[in-house]
Protein backbone atom coordinates (compact mmCIF):
# COMPACT_ATOMS: atom_id res chain seq x y z
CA UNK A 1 -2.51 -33.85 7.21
CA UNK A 2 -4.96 -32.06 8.84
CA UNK A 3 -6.55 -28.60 7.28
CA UNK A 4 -5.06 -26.53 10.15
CA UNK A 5 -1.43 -27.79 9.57
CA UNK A 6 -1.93 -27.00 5.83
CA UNK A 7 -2.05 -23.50 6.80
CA UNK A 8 1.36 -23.89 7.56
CA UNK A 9 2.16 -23.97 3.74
CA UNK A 10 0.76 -19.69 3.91
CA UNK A 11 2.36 -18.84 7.18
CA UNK A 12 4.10 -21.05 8.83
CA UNK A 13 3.86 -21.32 12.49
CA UNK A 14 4.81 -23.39 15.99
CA UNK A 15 6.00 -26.88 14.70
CA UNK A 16 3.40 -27.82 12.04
CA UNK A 17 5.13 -24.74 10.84
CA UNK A 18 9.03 -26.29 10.67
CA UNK A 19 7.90 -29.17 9.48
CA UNK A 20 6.35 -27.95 6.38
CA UNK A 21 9.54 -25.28 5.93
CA UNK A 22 11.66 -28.52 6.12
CA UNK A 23 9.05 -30.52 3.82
CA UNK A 24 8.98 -26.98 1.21
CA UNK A 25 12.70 -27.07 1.28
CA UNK A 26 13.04 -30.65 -0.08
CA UNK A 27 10.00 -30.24 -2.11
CA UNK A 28 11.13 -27.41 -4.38
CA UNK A 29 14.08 -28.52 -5.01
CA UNK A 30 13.58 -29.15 -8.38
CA UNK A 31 11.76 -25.38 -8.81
CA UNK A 32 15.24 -23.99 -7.70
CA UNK A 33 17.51 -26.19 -9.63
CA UNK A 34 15.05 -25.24 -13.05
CA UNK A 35 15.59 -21.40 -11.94
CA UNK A 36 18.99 -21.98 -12.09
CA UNK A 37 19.49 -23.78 -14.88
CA UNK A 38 16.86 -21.27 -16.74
CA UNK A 39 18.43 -18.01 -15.44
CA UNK A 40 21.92 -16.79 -15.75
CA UNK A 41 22.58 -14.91 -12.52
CA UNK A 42 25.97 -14.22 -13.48
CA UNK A 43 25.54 -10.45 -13.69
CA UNK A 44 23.49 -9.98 -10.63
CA UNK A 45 25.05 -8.10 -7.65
CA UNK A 46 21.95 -7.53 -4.95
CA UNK A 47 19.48 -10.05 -4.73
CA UNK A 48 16.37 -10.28 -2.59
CA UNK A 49 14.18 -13.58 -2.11
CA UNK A 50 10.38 -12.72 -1.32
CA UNK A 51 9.00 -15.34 0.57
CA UNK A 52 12.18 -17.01 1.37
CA UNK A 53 10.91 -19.74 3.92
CA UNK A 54 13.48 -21.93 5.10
CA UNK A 55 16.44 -19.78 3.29
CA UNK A 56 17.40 -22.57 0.68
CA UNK A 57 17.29 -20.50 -2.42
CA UNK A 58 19.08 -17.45 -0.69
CA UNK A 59 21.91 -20.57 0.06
CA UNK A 60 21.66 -21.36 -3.71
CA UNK A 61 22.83 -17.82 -4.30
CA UNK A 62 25.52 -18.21 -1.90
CA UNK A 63 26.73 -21.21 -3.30
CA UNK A 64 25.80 -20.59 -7.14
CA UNK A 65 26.23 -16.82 -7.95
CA UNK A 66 29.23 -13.75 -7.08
CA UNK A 67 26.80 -11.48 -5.79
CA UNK A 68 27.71 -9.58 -3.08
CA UNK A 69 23.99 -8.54 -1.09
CA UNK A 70 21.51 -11.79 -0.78
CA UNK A 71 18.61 -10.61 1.37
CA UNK A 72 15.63 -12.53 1.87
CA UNK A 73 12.07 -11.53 3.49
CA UNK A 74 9.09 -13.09 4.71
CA UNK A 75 6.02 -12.32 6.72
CA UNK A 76 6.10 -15.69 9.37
CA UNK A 77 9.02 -15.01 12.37
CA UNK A 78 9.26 -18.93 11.82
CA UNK A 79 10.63 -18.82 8.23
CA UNK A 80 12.96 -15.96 9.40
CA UNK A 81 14.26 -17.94 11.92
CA UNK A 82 14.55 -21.37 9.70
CA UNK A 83 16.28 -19.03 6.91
CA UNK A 84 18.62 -17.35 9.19
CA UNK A 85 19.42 -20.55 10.84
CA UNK A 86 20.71 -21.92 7.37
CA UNK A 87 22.63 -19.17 6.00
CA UNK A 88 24.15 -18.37 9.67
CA UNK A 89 28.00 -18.54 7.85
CA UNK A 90 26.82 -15.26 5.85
CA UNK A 91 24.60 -14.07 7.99
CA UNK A 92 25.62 -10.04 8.70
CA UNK A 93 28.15 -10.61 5.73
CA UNK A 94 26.65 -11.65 2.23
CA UNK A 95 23.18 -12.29 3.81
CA UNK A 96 20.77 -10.46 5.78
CA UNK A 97 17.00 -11.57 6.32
CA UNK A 98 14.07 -9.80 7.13
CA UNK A 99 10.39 -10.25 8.52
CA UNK A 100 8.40 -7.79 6.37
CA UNK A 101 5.55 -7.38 4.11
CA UNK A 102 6.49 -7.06 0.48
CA UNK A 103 3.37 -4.79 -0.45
CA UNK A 104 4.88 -2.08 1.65
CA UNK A 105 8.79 -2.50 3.02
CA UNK A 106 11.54 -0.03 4.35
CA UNK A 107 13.94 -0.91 0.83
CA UNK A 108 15.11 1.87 -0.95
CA UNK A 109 14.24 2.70 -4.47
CA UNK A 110 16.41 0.54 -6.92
CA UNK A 111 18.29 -1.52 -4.33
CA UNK A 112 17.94 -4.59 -6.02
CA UNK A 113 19.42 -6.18 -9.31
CA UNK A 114 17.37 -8.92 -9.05
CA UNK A 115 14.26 -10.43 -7.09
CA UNK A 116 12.84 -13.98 -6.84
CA UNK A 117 9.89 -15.10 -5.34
CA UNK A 118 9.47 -18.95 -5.30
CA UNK A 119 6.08 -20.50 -4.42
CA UNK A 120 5.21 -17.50 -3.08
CA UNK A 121 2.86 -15.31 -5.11
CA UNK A 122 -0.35 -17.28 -3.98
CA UNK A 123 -0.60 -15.96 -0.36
CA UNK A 124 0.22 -12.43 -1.69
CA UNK A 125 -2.92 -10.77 -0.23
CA UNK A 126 -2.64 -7.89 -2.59
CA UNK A 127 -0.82 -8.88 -5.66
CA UNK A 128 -0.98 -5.54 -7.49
CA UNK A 129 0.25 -3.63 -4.47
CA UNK A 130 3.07 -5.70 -4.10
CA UNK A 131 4.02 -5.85 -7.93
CA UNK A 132 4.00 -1.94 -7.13
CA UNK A 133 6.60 -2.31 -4.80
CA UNK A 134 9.03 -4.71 -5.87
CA UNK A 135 9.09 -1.92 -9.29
CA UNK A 136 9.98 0.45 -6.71
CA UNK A 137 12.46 -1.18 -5.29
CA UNK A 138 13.96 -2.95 -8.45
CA UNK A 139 16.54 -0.99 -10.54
CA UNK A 140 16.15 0.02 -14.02
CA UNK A 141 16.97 -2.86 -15.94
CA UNK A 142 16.87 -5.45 -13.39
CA UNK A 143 14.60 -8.08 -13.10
CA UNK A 144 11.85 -9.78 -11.27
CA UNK A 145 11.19 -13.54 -11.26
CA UNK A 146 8.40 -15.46 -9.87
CA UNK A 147 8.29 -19.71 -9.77
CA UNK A 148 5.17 -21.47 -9.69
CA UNK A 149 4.53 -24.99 -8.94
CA UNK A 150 0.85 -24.28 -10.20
CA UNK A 151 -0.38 -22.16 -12.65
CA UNK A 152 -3.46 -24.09 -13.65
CA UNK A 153 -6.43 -22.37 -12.15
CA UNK A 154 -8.60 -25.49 -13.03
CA UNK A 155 -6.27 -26.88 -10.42
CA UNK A 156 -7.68 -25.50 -7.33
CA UNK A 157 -7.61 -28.73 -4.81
CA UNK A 158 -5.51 -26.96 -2.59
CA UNK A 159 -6.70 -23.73 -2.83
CA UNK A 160 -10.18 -25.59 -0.69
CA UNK A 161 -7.82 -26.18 1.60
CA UNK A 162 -5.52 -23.33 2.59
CA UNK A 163 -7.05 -20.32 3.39
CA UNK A 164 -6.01 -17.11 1.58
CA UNK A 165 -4.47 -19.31 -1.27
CA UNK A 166 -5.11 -18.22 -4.66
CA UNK A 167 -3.74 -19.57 -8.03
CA UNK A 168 -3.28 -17.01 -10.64
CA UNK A 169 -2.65 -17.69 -14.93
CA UNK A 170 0.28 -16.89 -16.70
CA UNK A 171 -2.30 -14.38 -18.52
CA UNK A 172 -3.01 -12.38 -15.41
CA UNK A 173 0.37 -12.18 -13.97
CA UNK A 174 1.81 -11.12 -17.08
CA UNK A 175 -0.72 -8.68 -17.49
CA UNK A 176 -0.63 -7.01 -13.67
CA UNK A 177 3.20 -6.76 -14.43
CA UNK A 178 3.15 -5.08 -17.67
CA UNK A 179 0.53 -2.64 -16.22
CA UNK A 180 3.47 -1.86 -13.74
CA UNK A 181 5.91 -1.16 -15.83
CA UNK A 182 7.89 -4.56 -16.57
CA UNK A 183 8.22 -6.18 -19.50
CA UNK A 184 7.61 -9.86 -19.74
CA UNK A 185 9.20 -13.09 -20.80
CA UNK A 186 7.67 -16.79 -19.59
CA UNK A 187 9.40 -20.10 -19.29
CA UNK A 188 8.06 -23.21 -19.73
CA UNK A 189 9.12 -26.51 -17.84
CA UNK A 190 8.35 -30.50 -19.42
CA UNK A 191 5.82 -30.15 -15.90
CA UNK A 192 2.56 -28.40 -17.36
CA UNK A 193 1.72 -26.60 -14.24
CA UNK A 194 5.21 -25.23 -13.81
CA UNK A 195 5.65 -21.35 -14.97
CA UNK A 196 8.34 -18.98 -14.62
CA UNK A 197 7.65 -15.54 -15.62
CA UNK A 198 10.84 -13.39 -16.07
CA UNK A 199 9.96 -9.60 -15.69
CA UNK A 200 12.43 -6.60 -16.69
CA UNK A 201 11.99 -3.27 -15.54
């Protein structure tokens, strides 16, 4: 794989950019089936996805939770289109998806329960800014909760090869949060790299 179609895994584009939605969907699988099995969703009623890609965690919520508002966002048309396309039985009903920014979006304050964002964080060009407005956004007592597949900054192949990719510590996340507002609780995985950080306004 070339370094140009790699950019695909940022912002995904033309058809490098389905086939590495369609190679992300299969891929983190196992990220979304640890979420779930980490997480009890049971009381959540409005749920965004940040960074939703292809749409398969917003179908996870369809399948796996009662709520009753699943958005999802992202900033490449082409993951709006591949998430749309596989959640078009909710679409306009339990599901609506958006192409937007998540530093700065049209949400109202406290519209969501609960927000995920799954392999998603890295390409965030301004982490604090966005932190800043998923608090916004989030209600009082709900919670944010970010997947990594990496978390290992020593672990950095990929970030020579993506542009814009950066790998942030559990230390710094939890710290940029807690600076916002949230309060912080991290999961652990048998996978070292793997972190989940679980943040409550």
């Amino acid at each position: 794989m070339d370094k140009k179609l790699y950019q695909n895994f940022r912002k995904p584009v033309g058809f490098g950019g389905r086939a590495v939605l369609k190679s992300m969907n299969q891929g983190h699988k196992p990220l979304r089936d640890w979420l779930f099995s980490a997480i009890d969703f049971g009381a959540s009623n409005e749920i965004l996805d940040v960074g939703c890609g292809s749409g398969a965690l917003i179908a996870d919520f369809v399948k796996n939770t009662s709520a009753e508002k699943i958005d999802g966002m992202d900033f490449s048309e082409e993951s709006v289109k591949a998430s749309k396309k596989m959640n078009k039985k909710e679409l306009g009903k339990r599901v609506n998806i958006y192409q937007a920014d998540i530093t700065k979006t049209d949400f109202d304050n406290y519209e969501y329960d609960t927000i995920t964002a799954c392999e998603t964080v890295y390409f965030w060009p301004d982490v604090k800014a966005a932190f800043k407005e998923v608090y916004r956004i989030l209600k009082p007592g709900g919670r944010f909760i970010i997947i990594l597949e990496e978390c290992d900054k020593a672990s950095d192949e990929m970030t020579h090869i993506i542009d814009g990719m950066v790998i942030y510590s559990k230390e710094e996340l939890t710290s940029w949060l807690t600076e916002e507002g949230f309060s912080c609780k991290c999961h652990f995985a048998d996978n070292p790299h793997w972190l989940m950080v679980e943040a409550s306004k």
